[in-house]
PDB file of N, CA and C in Angstrom:
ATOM      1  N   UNK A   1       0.831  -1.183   0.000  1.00  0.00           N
ATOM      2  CA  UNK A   1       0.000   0.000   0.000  1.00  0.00           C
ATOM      3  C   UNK A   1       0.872   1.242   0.000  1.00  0.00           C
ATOM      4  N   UNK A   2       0.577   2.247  -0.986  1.00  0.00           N
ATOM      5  CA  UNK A   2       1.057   3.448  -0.766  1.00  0.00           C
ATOM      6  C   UNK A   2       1.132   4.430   0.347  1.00  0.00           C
ATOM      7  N   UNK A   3       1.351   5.312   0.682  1.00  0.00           N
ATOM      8  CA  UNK A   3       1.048   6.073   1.480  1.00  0.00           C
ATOM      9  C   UNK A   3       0.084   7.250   0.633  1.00  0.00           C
ATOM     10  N   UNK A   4      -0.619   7.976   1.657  1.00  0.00           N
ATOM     11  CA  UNK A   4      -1.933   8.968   1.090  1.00  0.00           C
ATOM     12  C   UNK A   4      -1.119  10.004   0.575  1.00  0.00           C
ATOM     13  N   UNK A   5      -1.135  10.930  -0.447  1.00  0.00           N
ATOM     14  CA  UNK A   5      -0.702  12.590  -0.558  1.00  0.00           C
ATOM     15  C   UNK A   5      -1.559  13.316   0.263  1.00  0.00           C
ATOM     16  N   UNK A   6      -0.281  14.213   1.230  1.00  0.00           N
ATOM     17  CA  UNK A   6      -1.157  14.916   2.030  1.00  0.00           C
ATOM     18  C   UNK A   6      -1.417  16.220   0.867  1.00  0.00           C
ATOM     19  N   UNK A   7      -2.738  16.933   1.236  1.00  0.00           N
ATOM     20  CA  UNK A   7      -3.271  17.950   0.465  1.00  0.00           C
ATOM     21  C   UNK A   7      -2.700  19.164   0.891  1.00  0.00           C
ATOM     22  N   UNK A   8      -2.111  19.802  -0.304  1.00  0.00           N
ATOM     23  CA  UNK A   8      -1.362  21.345  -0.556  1.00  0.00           C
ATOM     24  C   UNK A   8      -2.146  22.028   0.537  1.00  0.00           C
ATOM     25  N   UNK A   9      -1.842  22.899   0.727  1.00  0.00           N
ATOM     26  CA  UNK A   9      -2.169  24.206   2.059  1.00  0.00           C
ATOM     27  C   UNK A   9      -2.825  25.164   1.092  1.00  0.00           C
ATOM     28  N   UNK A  10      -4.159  25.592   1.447  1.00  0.00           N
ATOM     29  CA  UNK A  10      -4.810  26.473   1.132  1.00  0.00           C
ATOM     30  C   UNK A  10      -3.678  27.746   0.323  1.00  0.00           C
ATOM     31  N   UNK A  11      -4.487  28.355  -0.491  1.00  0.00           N
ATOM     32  CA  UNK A  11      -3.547  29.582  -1.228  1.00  0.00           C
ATOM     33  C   UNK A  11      -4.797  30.478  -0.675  1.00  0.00           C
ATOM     34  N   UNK A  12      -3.812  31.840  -0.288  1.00  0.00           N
ATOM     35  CA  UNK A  12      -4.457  32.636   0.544  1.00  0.00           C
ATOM     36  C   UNK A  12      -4.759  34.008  -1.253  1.00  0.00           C
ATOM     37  N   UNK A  13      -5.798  33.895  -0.801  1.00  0.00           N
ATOM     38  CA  UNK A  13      -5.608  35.167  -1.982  1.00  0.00           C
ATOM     39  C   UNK A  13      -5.035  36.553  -2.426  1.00  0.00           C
ATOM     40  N   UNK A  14      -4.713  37.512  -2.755  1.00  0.00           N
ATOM     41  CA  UNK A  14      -4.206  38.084  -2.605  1.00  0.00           C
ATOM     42  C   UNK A  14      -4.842  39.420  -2.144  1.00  0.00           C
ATOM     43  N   UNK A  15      -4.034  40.558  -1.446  1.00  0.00           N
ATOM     44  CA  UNK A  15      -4.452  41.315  -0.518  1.00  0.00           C
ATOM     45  C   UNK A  15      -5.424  42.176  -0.778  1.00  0.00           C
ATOM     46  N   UNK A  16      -5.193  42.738  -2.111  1.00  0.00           N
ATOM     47  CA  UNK A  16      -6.086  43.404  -3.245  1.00  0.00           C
ATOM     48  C   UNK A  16      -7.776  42.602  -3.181  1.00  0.00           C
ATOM     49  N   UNK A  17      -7.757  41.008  -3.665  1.00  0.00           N
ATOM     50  CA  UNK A  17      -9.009  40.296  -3.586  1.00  0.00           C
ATOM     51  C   UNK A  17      -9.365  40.524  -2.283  1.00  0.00           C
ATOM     52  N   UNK A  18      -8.626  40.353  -0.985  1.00  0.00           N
ATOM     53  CA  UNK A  18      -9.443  40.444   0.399  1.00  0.00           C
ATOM     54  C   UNK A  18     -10.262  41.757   0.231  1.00  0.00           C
ATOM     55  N   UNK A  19      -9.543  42.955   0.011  1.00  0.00           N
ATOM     56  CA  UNK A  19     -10.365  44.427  -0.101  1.00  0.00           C
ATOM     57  C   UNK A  19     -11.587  44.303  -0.749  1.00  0.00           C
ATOM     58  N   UNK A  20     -11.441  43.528  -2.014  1.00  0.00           N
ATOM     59  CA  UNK A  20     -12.859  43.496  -2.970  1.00  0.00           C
ATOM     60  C   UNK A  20     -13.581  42.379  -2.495  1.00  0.00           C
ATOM     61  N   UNK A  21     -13.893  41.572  -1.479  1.00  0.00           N
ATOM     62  CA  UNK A  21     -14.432  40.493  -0.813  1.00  0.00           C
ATOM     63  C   UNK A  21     -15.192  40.904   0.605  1.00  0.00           C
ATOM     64  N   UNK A  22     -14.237  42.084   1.076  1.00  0.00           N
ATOM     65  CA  UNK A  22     -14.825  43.019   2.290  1.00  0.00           C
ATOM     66  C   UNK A  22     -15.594  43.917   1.746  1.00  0.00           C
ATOM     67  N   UNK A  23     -15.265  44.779   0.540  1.00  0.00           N
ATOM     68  CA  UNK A  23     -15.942  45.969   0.333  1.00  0.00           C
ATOM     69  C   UNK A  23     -17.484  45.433  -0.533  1.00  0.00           C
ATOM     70  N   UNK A  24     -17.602  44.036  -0.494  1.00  0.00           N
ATOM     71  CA  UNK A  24     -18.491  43.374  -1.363  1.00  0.00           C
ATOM     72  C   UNK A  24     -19.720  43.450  -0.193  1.00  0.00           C
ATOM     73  N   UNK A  25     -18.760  42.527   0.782  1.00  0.00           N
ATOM     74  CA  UNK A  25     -19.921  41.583   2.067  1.00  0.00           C
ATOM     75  C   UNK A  25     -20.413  43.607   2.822  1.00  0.00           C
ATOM     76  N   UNK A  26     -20.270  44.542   2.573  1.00  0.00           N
ATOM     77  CA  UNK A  26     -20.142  45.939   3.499  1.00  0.00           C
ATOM     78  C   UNK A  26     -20.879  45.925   2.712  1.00  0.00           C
ATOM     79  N   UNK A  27     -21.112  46.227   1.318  1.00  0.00           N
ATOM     80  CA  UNK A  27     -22.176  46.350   0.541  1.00  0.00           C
ATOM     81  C   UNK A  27     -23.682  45.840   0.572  1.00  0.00           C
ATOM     82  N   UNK A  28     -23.048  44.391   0.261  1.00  0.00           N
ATOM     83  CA  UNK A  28     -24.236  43.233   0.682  1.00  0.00           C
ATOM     84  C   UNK A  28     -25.154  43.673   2.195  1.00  0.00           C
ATOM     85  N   UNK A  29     -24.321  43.419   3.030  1.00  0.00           N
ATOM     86  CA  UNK A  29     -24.539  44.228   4.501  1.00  0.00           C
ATOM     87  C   UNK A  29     -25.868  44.930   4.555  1.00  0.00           C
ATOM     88  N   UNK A  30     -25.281  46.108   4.070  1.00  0.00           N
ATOM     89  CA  UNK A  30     -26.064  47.377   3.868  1.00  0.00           C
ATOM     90  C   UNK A  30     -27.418  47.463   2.852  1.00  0.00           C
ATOM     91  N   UNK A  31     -26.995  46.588   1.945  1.00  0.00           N
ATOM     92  CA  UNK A  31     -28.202  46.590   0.977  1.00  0.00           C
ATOM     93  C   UNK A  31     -29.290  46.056   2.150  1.00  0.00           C
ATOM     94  N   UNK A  32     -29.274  44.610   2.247  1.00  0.00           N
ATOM     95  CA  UNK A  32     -29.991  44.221   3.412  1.00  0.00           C
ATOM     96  C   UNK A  32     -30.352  44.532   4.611  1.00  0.00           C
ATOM     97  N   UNK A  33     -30.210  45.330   4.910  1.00  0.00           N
ATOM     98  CA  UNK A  33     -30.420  46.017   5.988  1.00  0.00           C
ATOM     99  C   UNK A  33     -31.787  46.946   5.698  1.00  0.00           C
ATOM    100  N   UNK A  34     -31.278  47.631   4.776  1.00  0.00           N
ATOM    101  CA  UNK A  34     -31.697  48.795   4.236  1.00  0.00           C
ATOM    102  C   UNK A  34     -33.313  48.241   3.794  1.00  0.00           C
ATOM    103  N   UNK A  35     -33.129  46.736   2.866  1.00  0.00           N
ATOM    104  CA  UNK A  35     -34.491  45.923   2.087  1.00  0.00           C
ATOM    105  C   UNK A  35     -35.280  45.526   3.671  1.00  0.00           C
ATOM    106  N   UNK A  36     -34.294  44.828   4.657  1.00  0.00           N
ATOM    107  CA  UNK A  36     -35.214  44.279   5.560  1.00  0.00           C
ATOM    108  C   UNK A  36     -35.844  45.384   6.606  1.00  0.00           C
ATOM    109  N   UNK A  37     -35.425  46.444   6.365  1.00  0.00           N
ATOM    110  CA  UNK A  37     -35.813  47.636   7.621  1.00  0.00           C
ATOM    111  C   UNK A  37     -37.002  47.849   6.667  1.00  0.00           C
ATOM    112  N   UNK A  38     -36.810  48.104   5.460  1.00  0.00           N
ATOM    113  CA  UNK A  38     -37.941  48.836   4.615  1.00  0.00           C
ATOM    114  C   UNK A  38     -39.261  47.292   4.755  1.00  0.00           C
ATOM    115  N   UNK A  39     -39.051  46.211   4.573  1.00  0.00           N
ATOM    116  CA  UNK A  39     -40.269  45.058   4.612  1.00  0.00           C
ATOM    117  C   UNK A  39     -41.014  45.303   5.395  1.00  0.00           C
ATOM    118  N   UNK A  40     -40.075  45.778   6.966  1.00  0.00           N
ATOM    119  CA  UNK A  40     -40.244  45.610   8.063  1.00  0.00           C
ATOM    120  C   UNK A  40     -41.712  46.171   8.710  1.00  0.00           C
ATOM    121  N   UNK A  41     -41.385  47.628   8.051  1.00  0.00           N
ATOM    122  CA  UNK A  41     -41.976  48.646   8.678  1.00  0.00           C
ATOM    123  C   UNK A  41     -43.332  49.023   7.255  1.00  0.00           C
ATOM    124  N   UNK A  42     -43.021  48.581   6.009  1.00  0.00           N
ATOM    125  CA  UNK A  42     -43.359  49.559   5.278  1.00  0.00           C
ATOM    126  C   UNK A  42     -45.089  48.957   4.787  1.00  0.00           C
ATOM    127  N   UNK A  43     -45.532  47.078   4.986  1.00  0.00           N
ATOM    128  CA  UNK A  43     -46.728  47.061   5.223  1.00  0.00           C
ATOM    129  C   UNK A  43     -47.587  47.220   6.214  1.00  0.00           C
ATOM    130  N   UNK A  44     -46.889  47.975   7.073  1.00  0.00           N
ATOM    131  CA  UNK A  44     -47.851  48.529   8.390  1.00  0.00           C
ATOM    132  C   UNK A  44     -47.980  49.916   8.039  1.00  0.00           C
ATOM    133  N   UNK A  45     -47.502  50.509   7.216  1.00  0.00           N
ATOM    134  CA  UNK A  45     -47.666  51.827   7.030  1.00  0.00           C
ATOM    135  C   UNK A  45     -49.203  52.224   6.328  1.00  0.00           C
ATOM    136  N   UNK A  46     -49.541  52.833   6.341  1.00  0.00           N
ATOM    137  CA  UNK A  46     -51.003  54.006   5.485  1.00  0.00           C
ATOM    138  C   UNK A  46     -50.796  53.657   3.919  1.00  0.00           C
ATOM    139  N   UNK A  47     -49.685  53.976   3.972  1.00  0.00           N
ATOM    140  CA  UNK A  47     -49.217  53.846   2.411  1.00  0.00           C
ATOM    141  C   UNK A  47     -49.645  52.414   1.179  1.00  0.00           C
ATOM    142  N   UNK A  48     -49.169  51.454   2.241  1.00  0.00           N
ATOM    143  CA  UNK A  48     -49.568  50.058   1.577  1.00  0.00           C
ATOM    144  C   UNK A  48     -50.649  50.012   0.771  1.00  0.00           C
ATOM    145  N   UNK A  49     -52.014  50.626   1.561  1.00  0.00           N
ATOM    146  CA  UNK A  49     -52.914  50.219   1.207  1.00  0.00           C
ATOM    147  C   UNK A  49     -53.031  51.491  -0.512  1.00  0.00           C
ATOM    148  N   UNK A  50     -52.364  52.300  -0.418  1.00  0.00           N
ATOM    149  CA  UNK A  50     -52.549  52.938  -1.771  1.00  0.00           C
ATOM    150  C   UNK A  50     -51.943  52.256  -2.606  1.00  0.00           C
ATOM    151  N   UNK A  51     -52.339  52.079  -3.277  1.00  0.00           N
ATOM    152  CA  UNK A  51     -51.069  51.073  -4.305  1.00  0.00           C
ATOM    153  C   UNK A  51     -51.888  50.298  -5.323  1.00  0.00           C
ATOM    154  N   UNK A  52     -51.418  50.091  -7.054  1.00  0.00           N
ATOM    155  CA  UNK A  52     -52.505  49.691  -7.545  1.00  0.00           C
ATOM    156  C   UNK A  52     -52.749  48.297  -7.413  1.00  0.00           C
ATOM    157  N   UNK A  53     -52.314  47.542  -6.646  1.00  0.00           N
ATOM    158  CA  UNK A  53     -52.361  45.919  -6.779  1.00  0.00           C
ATOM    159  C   UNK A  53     -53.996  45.588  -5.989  1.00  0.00           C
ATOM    160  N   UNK A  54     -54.178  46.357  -4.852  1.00  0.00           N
ATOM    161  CA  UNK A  54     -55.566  46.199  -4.547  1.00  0.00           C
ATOM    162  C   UNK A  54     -56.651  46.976  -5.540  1.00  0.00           C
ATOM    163  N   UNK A  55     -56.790  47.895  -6.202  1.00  0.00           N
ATOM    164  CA  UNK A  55     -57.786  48.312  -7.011  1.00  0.00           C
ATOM    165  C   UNK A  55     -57.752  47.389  -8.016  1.00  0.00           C
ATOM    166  N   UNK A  56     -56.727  46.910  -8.782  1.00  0.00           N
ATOM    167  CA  UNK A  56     -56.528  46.019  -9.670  1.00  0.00           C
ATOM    168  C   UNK A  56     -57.403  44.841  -9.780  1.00  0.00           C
ATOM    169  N   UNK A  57     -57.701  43.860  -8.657  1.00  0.00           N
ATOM    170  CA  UNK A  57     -58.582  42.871  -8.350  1.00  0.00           C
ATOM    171  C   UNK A  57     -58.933  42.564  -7.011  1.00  0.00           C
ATOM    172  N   UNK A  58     -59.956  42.562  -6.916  1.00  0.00           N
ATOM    173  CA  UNK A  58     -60.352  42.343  -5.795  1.00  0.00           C
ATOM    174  C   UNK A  58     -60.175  40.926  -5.266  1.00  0.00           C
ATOM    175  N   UNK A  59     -59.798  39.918  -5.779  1.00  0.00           N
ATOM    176  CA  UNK A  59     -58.904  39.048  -5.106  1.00  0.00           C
ATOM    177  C   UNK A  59     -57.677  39.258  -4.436  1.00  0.00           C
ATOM    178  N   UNK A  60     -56.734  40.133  -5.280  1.00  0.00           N
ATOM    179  CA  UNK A  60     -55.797  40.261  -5.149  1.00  0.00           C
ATOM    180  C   UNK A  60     -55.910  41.436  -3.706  1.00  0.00           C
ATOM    181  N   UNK A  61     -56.631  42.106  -3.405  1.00  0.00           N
ATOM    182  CA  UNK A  61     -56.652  43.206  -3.202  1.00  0.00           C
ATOM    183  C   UNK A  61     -57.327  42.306  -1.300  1.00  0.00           C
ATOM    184  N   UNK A  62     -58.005  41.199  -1.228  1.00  0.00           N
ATOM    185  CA  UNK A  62     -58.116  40.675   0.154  1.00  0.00           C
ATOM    186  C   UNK A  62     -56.517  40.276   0.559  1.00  0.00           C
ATOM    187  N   UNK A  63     -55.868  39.407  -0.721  1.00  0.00           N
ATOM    188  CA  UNK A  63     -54.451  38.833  -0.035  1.00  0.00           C
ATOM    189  C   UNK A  63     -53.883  39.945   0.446  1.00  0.00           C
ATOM    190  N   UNK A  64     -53.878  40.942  -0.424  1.00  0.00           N
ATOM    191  CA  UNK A  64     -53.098  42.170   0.013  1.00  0.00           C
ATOM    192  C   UNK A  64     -53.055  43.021   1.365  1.00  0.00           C
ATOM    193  N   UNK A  65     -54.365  42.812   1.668  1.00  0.00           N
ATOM    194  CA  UNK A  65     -54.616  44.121   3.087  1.00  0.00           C
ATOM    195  C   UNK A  65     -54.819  42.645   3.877  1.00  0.00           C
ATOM    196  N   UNK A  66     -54.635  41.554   4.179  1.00  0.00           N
ATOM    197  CA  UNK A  66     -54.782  40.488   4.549  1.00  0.00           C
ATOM    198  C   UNK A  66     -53.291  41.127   5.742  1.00  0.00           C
ATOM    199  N   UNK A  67     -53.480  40.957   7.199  1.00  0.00           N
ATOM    200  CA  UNK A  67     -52.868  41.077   7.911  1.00  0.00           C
ATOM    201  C   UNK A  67     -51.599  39.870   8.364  1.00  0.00           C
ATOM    202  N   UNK A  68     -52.374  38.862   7.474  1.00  0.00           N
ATOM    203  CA  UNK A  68     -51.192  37.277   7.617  1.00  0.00           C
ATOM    204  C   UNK A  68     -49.966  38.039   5.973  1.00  0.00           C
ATOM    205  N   UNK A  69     -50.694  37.869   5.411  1.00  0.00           N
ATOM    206  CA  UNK A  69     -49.644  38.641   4.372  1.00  0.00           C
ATOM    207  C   UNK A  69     -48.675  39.540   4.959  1.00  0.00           C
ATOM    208  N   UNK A  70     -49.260  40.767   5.095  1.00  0.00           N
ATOM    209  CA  UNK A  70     -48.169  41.586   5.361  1.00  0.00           C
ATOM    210  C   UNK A  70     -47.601  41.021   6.709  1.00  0.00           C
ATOM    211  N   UNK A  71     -47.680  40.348   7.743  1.00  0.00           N
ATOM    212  CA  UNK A  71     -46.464  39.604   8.781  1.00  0.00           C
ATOM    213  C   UNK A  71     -45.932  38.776   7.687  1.00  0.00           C
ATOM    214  N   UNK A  72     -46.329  38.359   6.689  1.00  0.00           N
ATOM    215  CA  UNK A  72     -44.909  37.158   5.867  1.00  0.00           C
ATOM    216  C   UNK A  72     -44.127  37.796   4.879  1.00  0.00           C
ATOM    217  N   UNK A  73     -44.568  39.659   4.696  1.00  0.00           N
ATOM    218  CA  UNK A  73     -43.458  40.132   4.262  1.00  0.00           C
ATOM    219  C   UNK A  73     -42.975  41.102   5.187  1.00  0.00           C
ATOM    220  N   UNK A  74     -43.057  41.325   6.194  1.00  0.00           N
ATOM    221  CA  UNK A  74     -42.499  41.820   7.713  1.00  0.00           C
ATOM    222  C   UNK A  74     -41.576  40.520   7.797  1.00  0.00           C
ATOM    223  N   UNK A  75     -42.211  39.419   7.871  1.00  0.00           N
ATOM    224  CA  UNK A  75     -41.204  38.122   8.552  1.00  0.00           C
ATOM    225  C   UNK A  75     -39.811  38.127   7.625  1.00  0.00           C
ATOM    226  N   UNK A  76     -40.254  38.200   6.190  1.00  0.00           N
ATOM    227  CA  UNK A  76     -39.319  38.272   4.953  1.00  0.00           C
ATOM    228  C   UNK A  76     -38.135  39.629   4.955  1.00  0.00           C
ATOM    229  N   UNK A  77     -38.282  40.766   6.029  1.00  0.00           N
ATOM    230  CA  UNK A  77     -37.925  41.712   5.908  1.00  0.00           C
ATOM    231  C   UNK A  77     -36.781  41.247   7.444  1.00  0.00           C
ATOM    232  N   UNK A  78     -37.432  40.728   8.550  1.00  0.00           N
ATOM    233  CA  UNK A  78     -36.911  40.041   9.226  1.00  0.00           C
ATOM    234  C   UNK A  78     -35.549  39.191   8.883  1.00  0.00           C
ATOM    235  N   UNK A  79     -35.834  38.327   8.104  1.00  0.00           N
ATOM    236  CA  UNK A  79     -34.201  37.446   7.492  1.00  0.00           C
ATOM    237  C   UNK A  79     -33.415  38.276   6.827  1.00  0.00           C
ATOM    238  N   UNK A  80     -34.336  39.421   6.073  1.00  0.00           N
ATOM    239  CA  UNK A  80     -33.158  40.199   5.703  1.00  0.00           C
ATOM    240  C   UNK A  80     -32.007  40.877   6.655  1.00  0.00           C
ATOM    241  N   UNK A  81     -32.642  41.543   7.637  1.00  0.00           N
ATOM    242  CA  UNK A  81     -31.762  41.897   9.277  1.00  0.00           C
ATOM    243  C   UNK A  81     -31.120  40.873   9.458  1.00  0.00           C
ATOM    244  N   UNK A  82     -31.346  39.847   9.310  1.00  0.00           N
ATOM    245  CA  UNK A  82     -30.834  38.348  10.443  1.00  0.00           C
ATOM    246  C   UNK A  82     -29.726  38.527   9.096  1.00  0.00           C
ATOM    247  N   UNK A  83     -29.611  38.495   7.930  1.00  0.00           N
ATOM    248  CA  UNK A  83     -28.943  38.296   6.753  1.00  0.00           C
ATOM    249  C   UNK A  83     -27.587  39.134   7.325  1.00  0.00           C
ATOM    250  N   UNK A  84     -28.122  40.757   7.291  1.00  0.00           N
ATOM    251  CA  UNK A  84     -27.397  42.047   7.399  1.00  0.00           C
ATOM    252  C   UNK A  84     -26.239  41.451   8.432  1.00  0.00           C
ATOM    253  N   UNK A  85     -26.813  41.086   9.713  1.00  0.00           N
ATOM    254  CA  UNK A  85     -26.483  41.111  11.416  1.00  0.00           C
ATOM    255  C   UNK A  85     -25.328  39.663  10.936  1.00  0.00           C
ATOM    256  N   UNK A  86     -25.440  38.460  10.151  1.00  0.00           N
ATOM    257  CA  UNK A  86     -24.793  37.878  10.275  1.00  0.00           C
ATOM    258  C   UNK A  86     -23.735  38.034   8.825  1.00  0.00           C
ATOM    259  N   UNK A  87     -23.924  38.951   8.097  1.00  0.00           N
ATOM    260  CA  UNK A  87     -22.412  39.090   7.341  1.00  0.00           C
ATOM    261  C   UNK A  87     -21.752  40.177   7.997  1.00  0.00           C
ATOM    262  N   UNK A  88     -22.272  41.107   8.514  1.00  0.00           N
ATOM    263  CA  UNK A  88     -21.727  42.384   9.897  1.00  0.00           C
ATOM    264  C   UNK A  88     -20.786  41.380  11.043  1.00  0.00           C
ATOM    265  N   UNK A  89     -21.054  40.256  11.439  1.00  0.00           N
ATOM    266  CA  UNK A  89     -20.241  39.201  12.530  1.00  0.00           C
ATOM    267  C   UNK A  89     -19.230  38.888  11.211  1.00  0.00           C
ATOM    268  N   UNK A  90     -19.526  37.902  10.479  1.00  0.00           N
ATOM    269  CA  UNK A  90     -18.370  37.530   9.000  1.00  0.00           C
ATOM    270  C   UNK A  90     -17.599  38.565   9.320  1.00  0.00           C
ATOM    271  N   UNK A  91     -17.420  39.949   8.901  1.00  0.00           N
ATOM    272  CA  UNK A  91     -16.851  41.064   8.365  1.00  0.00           C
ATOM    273  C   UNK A  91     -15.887  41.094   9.793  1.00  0.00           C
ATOM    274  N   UNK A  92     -16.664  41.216  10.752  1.00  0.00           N
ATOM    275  CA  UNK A  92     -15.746  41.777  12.193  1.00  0.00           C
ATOM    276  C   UNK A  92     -14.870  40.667  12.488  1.00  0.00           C
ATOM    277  N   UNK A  93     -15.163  39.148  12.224  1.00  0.00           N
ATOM    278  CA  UNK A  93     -14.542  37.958  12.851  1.00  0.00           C
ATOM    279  C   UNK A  93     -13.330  38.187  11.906  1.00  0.00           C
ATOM    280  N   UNK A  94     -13.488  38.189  10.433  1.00  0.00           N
ATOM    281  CA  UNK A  94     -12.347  38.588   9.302  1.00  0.00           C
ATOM    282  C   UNK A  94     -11.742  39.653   9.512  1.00  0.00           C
ATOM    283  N   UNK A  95     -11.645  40.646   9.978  1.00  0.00           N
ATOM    284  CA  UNK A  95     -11.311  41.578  10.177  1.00  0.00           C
ATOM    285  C   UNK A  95      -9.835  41.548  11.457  1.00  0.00           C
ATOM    286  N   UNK A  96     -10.580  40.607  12.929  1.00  0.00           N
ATOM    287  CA  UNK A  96      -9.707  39.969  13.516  1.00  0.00           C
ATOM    288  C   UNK A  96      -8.469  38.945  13.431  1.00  0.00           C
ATOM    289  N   UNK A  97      -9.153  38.439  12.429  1.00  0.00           N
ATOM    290  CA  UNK A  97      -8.382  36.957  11.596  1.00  0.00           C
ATOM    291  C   UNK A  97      -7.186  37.538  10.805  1.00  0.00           C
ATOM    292  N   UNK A  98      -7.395  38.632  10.033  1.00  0.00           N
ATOM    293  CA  UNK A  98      -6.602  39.409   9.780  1.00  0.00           C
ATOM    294  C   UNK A  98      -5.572  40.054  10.574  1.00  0.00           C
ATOM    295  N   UNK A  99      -5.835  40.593  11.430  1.00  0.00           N
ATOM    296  CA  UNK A  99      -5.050  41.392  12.318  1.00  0.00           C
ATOM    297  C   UNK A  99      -4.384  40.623  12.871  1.00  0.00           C
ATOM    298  N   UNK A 100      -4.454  39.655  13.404  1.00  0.00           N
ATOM    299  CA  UNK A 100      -4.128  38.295  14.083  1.00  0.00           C
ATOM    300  C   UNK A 100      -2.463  37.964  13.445  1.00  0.00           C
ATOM    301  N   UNK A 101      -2.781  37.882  11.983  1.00  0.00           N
ATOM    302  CA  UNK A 101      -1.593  37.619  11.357  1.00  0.00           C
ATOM    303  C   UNK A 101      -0.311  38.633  11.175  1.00  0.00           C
TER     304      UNK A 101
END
C-alpha cells in the first residue's frame, strides 16, 4: 500500500481580492439592511394600502390588506436583518483573523 498525498495548504488570496471580498460583504450588509428595515416597517404603514395591486382585483386586493400577508413580508424583511447582522459578525470575525496575522 502506498502512502496517502497529504493535500497542498490552502492559497491565501491576494491582498487586493481580500479588499474586494470586504468591500463586497459591506455592501451586501447594507443593501440588506436597508431591504429588511424597509419590509419591516413599510406594510404597516397608510401607504400600503394605496397602491394599484388592490384596485386592480379584488382578489388580489383581500391577499393584500390580509394582515397574515403583510407579517410574511415583515417576517421576509426580518431574514433580511438576520442576513445584514450575520455578514456584519463575517466582516468583524475577518477583520480579527486578519489582524491576528
Amino acid at each position: 500500500m502506498s502512502t496517502p498525498v497529504a493535500a497542498p495548504p490552502p492559497i491565501e488570496p491576494p491582498k487586493a481580492m481580500r479588499w474586494h471580498r470586504r468591500l463586497l460583504g459591506i455592501c451586501l450588509m447594507v443593501l440588506a439592511f436597508e431591504i429588511g428595515l424597509f419590509l419591516i416597517v413599510f406594510p404597516w404603514h397608510p401607504a400600503w394600502s394605496m397602491n394599484w395591486i388592490p384596485v386592480h382585483s379584488r382578489r388580489f386586493a383581500a391577499l393584500w390588506m390580509s394582515p397574515y400577508f403583510r407579517g410574511v413580508v415583515s417576517g421576509l424583511g426580518l431574514l433580511d436583518v438576520f442576513i445584514a447582522l450575520g455578514e456584519a459578525i463575517k466582516q468583524i470575525k475577518s477583520l480579527f483573523v486578519e489582524r491576528a496575522r
